[in-house]
Every structure is written in C-alpha cells, then in structure tokens.
Protein backbone atom coordinates (compact mmCIF):
# COMPACT_ATOMS: atom_id res chain seq x y z
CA UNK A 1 18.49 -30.01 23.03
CA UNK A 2 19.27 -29.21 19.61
CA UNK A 3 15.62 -27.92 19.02
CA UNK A 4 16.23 -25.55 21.48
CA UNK A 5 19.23 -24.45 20.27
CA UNK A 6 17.91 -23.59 16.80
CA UNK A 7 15.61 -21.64 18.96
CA UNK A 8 18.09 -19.61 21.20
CA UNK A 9 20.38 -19.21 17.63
CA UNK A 10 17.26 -17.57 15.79
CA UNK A 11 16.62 -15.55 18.82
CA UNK A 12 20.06 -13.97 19.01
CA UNK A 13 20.07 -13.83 15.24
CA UNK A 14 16.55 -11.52 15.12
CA UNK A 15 17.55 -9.52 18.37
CA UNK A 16 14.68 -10.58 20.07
CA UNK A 17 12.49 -13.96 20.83
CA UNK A 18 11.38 -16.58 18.22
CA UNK A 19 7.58 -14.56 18.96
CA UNK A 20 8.53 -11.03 18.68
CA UNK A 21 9.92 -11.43 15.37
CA UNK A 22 7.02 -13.29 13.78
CA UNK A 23 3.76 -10.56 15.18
CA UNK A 24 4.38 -8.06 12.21
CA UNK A 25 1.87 -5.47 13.94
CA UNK A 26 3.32 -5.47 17.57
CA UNK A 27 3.68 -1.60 18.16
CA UNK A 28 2.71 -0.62 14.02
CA UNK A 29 0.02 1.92 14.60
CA UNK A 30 -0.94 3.95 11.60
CA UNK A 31 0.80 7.16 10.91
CA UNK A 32 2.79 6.61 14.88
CA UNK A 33 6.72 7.27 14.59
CA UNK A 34 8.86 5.29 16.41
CA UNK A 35 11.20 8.21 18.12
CA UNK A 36 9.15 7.47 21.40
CA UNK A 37 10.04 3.56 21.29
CA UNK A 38 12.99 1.47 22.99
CA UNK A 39 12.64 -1.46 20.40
CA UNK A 40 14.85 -0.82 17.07
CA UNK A 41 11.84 -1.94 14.31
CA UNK A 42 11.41 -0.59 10.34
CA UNK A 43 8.25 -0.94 9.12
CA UNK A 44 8.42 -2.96 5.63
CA UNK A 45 5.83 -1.58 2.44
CA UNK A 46 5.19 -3.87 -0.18
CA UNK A 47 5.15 -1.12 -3.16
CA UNK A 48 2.25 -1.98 -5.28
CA UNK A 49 2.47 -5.34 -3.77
CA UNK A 50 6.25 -6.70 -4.91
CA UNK A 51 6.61 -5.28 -8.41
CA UNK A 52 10.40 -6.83 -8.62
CA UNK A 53 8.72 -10.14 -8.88
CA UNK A 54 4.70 -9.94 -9.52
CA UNK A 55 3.09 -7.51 -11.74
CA UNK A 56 2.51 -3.96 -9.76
CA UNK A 57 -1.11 -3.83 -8.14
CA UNK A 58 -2.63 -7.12 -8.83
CA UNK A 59 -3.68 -9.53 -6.58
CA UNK A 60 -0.68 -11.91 -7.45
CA UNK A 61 1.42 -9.10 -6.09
CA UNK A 62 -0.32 -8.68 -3.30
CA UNK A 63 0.16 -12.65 -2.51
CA UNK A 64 4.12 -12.44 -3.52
CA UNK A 65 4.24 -9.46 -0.85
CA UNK A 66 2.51 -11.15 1.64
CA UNK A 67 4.32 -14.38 1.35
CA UNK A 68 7.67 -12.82 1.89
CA UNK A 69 6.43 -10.67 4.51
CA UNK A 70 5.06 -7.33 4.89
CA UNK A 71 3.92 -4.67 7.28
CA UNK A 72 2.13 -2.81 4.91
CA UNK A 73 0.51 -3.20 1.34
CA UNK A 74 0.88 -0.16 -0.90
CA UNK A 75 -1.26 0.52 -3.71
CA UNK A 76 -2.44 3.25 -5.78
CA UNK A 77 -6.34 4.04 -6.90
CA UNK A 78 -8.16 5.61 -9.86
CA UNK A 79 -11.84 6.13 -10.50
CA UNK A 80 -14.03 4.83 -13.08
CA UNK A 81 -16.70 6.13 -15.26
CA UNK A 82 -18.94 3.78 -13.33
CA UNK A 83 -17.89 5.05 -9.88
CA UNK A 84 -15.78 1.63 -9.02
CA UNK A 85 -12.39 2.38 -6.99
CA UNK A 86 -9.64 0.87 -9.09
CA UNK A 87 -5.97 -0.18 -7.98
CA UNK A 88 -4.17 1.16 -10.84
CA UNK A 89 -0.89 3.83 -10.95
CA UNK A 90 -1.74 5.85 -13.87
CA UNK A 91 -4.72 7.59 -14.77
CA UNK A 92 -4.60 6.59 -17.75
CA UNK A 93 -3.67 2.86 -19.65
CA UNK A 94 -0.23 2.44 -19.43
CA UNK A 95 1.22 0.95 -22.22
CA UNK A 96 4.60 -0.23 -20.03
CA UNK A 97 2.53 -2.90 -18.91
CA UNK A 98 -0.86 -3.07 -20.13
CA UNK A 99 -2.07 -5.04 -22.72
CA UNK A 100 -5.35 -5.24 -25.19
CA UNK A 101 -5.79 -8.76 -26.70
CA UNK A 102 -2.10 -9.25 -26.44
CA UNK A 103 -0.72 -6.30 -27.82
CA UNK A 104 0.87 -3.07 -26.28
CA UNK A 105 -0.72 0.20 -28.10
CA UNK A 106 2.58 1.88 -27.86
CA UNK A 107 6.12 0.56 -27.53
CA UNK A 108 6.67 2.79 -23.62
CA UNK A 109 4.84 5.61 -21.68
CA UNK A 110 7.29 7.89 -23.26
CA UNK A 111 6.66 7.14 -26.79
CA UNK A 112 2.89 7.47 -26.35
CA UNK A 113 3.50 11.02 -24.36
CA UNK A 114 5.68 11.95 -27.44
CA UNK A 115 2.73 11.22 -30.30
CA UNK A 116 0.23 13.23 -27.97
CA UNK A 117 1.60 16.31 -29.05
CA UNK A 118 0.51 19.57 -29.19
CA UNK A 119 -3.42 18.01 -28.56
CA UNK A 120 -2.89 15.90 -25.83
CA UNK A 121 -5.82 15.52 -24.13
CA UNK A 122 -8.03 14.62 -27.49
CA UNK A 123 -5.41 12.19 -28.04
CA UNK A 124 -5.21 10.95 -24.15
CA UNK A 125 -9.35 10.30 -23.89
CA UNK A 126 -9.93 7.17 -25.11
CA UNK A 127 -7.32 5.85 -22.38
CA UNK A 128 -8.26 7.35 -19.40
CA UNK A 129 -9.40 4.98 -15.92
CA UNK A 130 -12.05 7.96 -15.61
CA UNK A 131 -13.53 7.19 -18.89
CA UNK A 132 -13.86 3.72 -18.39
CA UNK A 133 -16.35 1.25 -16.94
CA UNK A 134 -15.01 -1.12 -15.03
CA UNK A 135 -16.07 -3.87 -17.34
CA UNK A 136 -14.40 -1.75 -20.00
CA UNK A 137 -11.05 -1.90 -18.01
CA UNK A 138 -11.11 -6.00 -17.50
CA UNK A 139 -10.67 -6.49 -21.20
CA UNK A 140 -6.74 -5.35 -20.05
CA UNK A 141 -4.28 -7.48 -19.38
CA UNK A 142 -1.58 -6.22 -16.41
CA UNK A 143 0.03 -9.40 -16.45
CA UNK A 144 3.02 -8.82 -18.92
CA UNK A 145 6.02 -6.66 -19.34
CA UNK A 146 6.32 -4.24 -22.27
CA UNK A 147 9.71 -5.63 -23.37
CA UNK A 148 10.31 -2.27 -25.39
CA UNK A 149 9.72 -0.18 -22.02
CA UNK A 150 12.10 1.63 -20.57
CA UNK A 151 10.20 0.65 -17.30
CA UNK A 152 10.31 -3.24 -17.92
CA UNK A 153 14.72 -3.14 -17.39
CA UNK A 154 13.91 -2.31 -14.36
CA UNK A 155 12.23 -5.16 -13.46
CA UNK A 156 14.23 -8.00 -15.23
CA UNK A 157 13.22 -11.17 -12.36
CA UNK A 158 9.36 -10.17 -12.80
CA UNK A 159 7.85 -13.63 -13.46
CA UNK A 160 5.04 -13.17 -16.26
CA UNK A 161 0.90 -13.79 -15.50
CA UNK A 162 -0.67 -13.53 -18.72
CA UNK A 163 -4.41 -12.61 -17.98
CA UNK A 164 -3.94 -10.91 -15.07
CA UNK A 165 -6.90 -8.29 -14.62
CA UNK A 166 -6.96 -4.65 -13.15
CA UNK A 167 -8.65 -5.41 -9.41
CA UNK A 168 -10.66 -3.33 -7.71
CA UNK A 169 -9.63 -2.04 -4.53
CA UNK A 170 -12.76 -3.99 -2.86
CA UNK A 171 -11.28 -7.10 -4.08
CA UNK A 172 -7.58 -6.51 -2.64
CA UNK A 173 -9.06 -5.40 0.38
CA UNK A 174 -10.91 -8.92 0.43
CA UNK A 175 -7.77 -11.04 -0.60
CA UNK A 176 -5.33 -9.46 2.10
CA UNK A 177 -7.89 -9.29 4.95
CA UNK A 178 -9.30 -12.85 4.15
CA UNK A 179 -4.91 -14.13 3.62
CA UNK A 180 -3.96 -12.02 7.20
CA UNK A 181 -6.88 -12.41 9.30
CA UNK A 182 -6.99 -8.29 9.24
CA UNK A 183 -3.07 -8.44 10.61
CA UNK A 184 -1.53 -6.00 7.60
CA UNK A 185 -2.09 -2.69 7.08
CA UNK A 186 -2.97 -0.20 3.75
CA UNK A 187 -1.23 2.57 2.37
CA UNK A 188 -3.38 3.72 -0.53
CA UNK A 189 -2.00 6.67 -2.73
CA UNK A 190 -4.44 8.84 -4.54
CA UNK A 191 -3.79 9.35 -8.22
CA UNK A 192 -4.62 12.66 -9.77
CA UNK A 193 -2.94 15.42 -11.26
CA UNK A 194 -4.08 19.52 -10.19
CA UNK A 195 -2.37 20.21 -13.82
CA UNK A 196 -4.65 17.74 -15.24
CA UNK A 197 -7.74 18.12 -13.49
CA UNK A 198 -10.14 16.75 -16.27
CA UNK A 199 -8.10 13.40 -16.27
CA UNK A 200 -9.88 12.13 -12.94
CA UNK A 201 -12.98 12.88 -10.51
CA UNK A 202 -12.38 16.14 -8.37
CA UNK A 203 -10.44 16.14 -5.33
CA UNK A 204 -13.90 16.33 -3.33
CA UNK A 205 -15.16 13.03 -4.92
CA UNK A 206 -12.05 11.02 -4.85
CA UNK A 207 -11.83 11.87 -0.87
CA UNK A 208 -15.74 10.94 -0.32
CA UNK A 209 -15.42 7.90 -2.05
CA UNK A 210 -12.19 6.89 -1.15
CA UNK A 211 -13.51 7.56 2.78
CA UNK A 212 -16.82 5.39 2.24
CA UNK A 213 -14.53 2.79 1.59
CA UNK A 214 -12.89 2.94 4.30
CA UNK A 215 -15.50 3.38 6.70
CA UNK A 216 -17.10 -0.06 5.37
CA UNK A 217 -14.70 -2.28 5.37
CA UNK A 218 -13.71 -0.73 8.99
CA UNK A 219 -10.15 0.19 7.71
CA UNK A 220 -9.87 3.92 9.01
CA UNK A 221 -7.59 2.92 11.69
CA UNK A 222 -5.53 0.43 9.76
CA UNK A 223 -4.65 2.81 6.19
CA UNK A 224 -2.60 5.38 6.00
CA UNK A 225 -3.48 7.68 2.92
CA UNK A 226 -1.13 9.56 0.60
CA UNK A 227 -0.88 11.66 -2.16
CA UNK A 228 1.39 14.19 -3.76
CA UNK A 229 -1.35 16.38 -4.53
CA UNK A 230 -2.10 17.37 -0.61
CA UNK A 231 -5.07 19.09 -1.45
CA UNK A 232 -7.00 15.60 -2.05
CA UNK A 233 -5.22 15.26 1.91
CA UNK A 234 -6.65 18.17 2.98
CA UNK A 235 -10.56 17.24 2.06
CA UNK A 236 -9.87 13.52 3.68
CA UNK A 237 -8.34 15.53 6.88
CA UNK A 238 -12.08 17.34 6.45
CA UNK A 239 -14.18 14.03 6.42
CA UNK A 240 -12.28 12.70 9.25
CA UNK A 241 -9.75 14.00 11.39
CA UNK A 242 -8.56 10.77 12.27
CA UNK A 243 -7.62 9.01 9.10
CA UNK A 244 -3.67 9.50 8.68
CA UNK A 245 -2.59 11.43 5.83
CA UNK A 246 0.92 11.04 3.88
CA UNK A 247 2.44 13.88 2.46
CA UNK A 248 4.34 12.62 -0.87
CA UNK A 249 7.49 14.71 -1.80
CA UNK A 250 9.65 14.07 -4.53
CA UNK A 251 13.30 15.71 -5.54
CA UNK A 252 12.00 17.07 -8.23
CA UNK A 253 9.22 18.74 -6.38
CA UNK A 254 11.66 21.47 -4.21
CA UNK A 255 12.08 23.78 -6.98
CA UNK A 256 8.64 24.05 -7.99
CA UNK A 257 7.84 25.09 -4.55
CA UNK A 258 10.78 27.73 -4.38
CA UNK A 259 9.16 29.35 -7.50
CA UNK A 260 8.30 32.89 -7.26
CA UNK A 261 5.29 32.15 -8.52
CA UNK A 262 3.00 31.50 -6.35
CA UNK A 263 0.39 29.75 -8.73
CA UNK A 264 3.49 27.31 -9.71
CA UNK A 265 4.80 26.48 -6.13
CA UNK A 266 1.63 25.80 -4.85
CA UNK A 267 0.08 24.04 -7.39
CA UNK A 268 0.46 20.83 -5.94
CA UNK A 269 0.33 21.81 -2.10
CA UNK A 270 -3.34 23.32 -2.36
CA UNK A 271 -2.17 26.27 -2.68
CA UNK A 272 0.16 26.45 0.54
CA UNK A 273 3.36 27.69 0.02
CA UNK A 274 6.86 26.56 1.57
CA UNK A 275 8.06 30.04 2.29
CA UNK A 276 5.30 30.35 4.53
CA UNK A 277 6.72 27.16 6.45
CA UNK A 278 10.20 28.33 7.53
CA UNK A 279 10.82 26.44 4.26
CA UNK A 280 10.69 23.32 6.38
CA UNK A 281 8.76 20.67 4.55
CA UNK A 282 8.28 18.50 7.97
CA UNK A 283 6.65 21.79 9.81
CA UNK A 284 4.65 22.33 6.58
CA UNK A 285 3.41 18.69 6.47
CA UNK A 286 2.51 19.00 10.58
CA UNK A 287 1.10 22.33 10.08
CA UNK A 288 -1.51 21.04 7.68
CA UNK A 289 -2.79 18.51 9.28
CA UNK A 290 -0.14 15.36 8.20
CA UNK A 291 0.67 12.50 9.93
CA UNK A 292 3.29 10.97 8.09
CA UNK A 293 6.29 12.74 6.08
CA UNK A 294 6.71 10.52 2.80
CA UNK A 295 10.00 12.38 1.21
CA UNK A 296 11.85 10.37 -1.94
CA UNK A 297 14.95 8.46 -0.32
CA UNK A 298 17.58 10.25 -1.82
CA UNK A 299 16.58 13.92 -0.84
CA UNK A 300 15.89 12.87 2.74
CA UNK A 301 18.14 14.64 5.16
CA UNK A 302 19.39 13.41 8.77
CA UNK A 303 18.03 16.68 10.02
CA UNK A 304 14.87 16.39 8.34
CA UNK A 305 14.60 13.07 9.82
CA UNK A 306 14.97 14.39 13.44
CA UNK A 307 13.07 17.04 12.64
CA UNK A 308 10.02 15.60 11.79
CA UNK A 309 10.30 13.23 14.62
CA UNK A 310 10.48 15.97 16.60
CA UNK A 311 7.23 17.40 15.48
CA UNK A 312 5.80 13.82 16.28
CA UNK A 313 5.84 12.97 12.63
CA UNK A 314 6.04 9.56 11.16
CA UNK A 315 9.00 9.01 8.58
CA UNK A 316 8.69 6.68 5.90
CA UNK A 317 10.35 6.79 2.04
CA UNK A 318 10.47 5.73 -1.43
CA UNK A 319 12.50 4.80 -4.20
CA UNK A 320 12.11 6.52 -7.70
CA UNK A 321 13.95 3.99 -10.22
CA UNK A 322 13.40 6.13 -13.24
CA UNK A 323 15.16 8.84 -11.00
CA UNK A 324 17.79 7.47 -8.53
CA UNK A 325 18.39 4.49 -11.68
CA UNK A 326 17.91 1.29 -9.57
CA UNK A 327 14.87 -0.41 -7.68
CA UNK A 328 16.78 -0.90 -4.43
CA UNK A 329 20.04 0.70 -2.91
CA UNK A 330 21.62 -1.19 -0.57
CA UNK A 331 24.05 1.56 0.66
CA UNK A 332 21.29 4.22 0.97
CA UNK A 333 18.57 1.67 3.01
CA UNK A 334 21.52 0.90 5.52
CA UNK A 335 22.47 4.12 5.62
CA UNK A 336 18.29 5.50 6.59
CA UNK A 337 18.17 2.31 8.81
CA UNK A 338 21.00 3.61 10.54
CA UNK A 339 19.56 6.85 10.83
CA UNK A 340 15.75 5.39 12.77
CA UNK A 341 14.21 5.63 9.46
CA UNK A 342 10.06 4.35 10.52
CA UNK A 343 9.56 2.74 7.39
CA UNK A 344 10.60 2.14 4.23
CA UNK A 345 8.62 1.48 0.79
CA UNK A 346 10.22 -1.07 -1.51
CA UNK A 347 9.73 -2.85 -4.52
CA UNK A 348 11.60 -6.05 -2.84
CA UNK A 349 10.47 -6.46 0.72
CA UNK A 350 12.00 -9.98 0.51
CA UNK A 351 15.52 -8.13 -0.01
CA UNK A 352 14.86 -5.90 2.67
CA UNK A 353 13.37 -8.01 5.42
CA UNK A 354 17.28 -10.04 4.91
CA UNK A 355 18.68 -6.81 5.66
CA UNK A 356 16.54 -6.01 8.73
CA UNK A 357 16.69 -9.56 10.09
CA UNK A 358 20.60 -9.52 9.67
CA UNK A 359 21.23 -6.23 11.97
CA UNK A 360 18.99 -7.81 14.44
CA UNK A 361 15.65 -6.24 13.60
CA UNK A 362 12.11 -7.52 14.02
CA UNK A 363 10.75 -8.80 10.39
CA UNK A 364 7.38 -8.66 9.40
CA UNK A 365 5.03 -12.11 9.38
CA UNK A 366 4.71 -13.76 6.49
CA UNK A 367 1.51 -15.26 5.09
CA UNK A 368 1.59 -18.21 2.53
C-alpha cells in the first residue's frame, strides 16, 4: 500500500505517470517545436555538458550532465591542423581555463586580447586549435579554473579535475552513446569567426567534415547544428537538407544587422540582410532554410516566440553570463516556461529539471 502510494504521489507530483517522466526522448524529435503538442514538456540542454559543476566540454561534463539528466548534450567544435574534430569553445587556447604544465599563459581572455594589440594575429598563431595537432592540443589541461578570470566567478561550485584533456568529438560521441544506449541527443555549435576567417578551416570544410561525422556515427537525425555564423548553416543545409540547422542570435547582434552597411549587417548572416526579412528574425531564420530559432534569453520576445511557432519553428535559448551577469535566472526561465518556451540551454540542468519537475513537467532520464 504504501509503495503504491509513493507511486500515485510522484505521479501527481510530475503531472504524468512514474514512466512518462523517466523516457527523456518521448516526442523530442530534432529541430520539431512543440506548438502542435497537448503534453506541456521543455526540452533540457546540458551547455557544454554542466559547466556550473564539471569543466565545459570534457567528458566529465558530459557524465555530470547526464547523471542529472538531460535531453540534449551541447558542445562546441574546432578543427585541427591534423584534420581531427575537436570539442573546444574558442578557436584559440583559452587561458580562462586552459592550462600548459600547470600554468595559465595569461591571467583571463581579456588580458591576453589586450597584449595582442595592434598585431593580433602574429601574436594569436601560436594558440590557435587550427594550428595544432591533436597530439599538440593533449599536452593542455581543461581541468582547472583560472582563479584570476573574470570567467571562473562565474562558476564558483565547479569541482576541479586536474588532467583533464581536450576530447575529440569522436570520443564524446562514444561516451554518451555507449552511457545512453543512443537515448540523448547532440547540439553541436560550429566555431568560427567570418571577421577572422584565417583563425579556422573555411566554412566549406568545417560543414564537409562536420557532416562525415555525422553520417558515420548515424547521428543526422539525432543533432541539431548551430552556429552564429549562418553561412557555415547554409553549406550544411547544401550537403543535406535534412540535418536541422540552429540559427544563433545574440543581443548584441540586432544592431549590427540594422547597419546601413550592408557589408557590416550581413557579415555574419552570409550576406542576408534583415531588412530584406520584414526585419523579422524568425521569418529570416525559416526563409533560409532553419529549423530551430536559437535567440539569447533576454532579447526573446512573447511575439517572437509565437511567431516562430507559427512558421513551424523550433524555439530554444541561451544564457550569456558575461552579458545578462548570472549563469541561471530563475525569474526569466519561469517566465519563458510560462510562455511554451521548446527548450532551454543551461549551464545547470540539475537546477532546471527541479523547476520543471515542480510545475508538473516531464524531466529528462538520467544516466549514472
């Protein structure tokens, strides 16, 4: 009797039965909103694994994401000199949290970005992902805050992993597929800059690698691909039509795109300017091919929102600490929740899967 009871009180508790709440994929299909389904669900991204409490993009982040339950696992990818697909955020080493021989080669990102000047890119060579071997980059340690960086306040509860190594994505694509059985899903963001266009591999060669990945590890229909720089979207779109592109947007971004210059405002959009849009970014991202609308949380607008669904986009956003000042806001997630947000990218899916669970929403599965 009482075992029954715990079972009818977590029932009523998650809004659904014991079952429902424990298949994480039960209606998730890649770049799919959720305006056309009767069953309230947000879909919960691990950003670059659970950087509140692992380090960002390793496989120990992947595992802390995991066990606390995700939908999705979010990660970002470089290229090496050698041709090996990298997860990694910056294209270059990042001193906020990467080591050589247990030393940080500048106190934060800024400080470095400070001494480059006026020559930056002599001075930003020796660092760069594309410059590297992959051996080369496993002599780096991602494992340890920078306590100078501005960065590491933000993360005050991330436990330390000396010797934690830069993975390539083959090898987090092992570790979650072996850990789930195949059950979660990838968002992989493309890192390159159009300003910058040395720094990496052209936008051809980062799409035709990035899509023989895919295609061998059979992942096509279970990654959703983003990128602020659209045109790297736009040659994916041309390799496949079926592999769901994310169109990343931040606040900072809507200005640029206003310019009156047409070079400026559609430097990052390959070239396709908002004006030409009904300066709708939802009918932009549709227009060109997107599946998914990937706006930062704090410049997302309920109209937007309904908009997009309407144009059988999916809806999904992320936090910018070093922007919005805080890893997770409470009052803005309820708020998007409230609004039939489809998903939400967060550097504490542990936080938000509490939230979820207490207004009676399904919670992804957890894998220990």
């Amino acid at each position: 009797m009482n075992f029954l009871k715990s079972l009818l009180i977590c029932s009523c508790l998650f809004g659904g039965s014991v079952m429902a709440t424990s298949n994480s994929n039960d209606k998730i299909i890649a770049g799919v909103p959720h305006s056309n389904i009767s069953a309230k669900f947000v879909e919960v991204y691990g950003h670059r694994g659970d950087r509140s409490y692992s380090p960002e993009n390793s496989i120990p982040a992947y595992n802390t994401g995991l066990s606390v339950g995700v939908d999705w696992v979010d990660m970002d990818i470089g290229i090496t000199q050698d041709g090996v697909i990298v997860v990694y955020h910056d294209s270059w080493i990042n001193p906020d949290f990467t080591s050589l021989s247990g030393k940080f080669f500048a106190k934060s990102k800024q400080e470095f970005f400070k001494g480059m000047m006026p020559d930056e890119s002599k001075q930003i060579t020796p660092y760069l992902i594309h410059n590297m071997t992959f051996k080369d980059l496993q002599k780096y340690d991602i494992g340890t805050l920078n306590p100078n960086s501005p960065y590491a306040q933000f993360f005050p509860n991330q436990v330390a992993l000396p010797n934690t190594r830069i993975p390539s994505l083959q090898e987090v694509i092992n570790f979650v597929d072996k850990k789930t059985n195949k059950k979660v899903m990838y968002q992989i963001e493309v890192k390159n800059d159009p300003t910058k266009p040395e720094w990496t591999v052209s936008k051809q060669e980062f799409a035709k690698k990035l899509y023989d990945e895919l295609k061998k590890n059979n992942l096509v229909n279970r990654v959703e691909i983003q990128a602020f720089d659209w045109g790297v979207l736009y040659e994916l779109q041309k390799l496949n039509k079926n592999i769901k592109t994310s169109y990343l947007v931040g606040y900072d971004d809507i200005p640029r795109m206003k310019e009156s210059d047409v070079n400026i405002a559609g430097l990052w959009s390959g070239g396709k300017l908002l004006k030409n849009y009904n300066n709708s970014l939802p009918y932009m991202v549709k227009s060109l091919g997107g599946s998914c609308y990937e706006p930062e949380d704090v410049m997302l607008t309920k109209e937007d929102l309904d908009e997009a669904h309407r144009l059988g986009l999916k809806v999904v956003v992320w936090t910018w600490p070093e922007h919005s000042g805080t890893t997770f806001d409470p009052k803005l997630i309820i708020k998007l929740i409230s609004w039939g947000i489809d998903g939400i990218i967060t550097d504490d899916p542990g936080r938000l899967n509490s939230m979820l669970a207490a207004r009676g929403y399904r919670v992804p599965a957890n894998y220990n």
